[in-house]
Protein backbone atom coordinates (compact mmCIF):
# COMPACT_ATOMS: atom_id res chain seq x y z
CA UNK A 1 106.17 41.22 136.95
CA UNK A 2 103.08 39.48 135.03
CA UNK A 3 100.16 41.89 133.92
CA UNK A 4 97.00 39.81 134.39
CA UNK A 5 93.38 40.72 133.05
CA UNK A 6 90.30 41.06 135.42
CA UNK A 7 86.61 41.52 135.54
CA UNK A 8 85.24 43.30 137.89
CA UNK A 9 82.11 41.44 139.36
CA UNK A 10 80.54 44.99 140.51
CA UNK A 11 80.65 47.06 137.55
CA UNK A 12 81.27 44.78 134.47
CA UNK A 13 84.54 46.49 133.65
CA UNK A 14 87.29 44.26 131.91
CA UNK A 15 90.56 45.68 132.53
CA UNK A 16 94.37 44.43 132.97
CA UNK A 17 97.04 45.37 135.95
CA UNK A 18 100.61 44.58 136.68
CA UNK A 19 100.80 43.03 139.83
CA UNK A 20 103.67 43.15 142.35
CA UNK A 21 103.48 40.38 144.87
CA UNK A 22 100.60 39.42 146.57
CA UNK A 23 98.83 43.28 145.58
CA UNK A 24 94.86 42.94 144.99
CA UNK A 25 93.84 44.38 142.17
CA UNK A 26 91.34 46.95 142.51
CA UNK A 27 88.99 47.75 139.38
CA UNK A 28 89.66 50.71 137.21
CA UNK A 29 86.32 51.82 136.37
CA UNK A 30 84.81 52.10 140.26
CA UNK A 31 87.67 50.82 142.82
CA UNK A 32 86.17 47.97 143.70
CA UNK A 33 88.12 45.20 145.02
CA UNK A 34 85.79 42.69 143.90
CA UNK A 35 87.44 41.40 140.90
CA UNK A 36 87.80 37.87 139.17
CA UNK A 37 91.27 37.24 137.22
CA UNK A 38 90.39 36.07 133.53
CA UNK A 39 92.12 33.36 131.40
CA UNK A 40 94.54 35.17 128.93
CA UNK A 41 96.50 34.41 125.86
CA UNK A 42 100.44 34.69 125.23
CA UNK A 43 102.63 34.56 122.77
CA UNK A 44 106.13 33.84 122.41
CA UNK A 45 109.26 33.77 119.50
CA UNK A 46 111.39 30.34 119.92
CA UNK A 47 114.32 29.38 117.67
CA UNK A 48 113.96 25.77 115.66
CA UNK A 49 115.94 24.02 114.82
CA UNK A 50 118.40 25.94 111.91
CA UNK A 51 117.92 29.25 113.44
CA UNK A 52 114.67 29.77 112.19
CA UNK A 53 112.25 31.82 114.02
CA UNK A 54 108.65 30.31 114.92
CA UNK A 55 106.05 32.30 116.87
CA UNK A 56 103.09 31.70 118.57
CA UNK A 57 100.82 34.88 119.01
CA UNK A 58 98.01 35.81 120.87
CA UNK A 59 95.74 35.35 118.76
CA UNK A 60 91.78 34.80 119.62
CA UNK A 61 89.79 31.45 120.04
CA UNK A 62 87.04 32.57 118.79
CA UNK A 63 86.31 31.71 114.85
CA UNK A 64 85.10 35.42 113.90
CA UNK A 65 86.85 37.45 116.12
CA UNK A 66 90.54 39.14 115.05
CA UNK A 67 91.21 40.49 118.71
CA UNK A 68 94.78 40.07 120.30
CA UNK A 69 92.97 39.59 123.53
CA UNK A 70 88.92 37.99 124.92
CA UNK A 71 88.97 40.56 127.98
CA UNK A 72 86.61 42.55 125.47
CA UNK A 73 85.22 39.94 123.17
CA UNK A 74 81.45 39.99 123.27
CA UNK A 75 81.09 36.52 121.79
């Protein structure tokens, strides 16, 4: 069951929900239904070659920003 970030196009709010199916997301900050999905980052741990582990985290695009995650990112 994927968790997918939103932005809700009423209040502002940025916030993530797990969705089940074909659910609509509703907004957490005033109920609103009116809600855009945003692009999000993943990670993931794969084994190379030799059993060592290389990751890939979810880390931010932007060039100052440290944040796991651009739902809040200002830039």
């Amino acid at each position: 069951m994927p968790i997918y970030e939103y932005h809700c196009e009423k209040c502002g709010e940025d916030f993530e929900c797990l969705i089940i199916g074909n659910d609509t997301p509703a907004c957490t900050g005033c109920s609103s239904k009116k809600v855009t999905r945003l692009m999000s980052c993943c990670g993931f741990v794969s084994k190379a070659a030799g059993g060592q582990t290389v990751s890939a985290s979810a880390g931010s695009s932007c060039s100052g920003c440290s944040a796991s995650s651009c739902a809040g990112c200002s830039h």
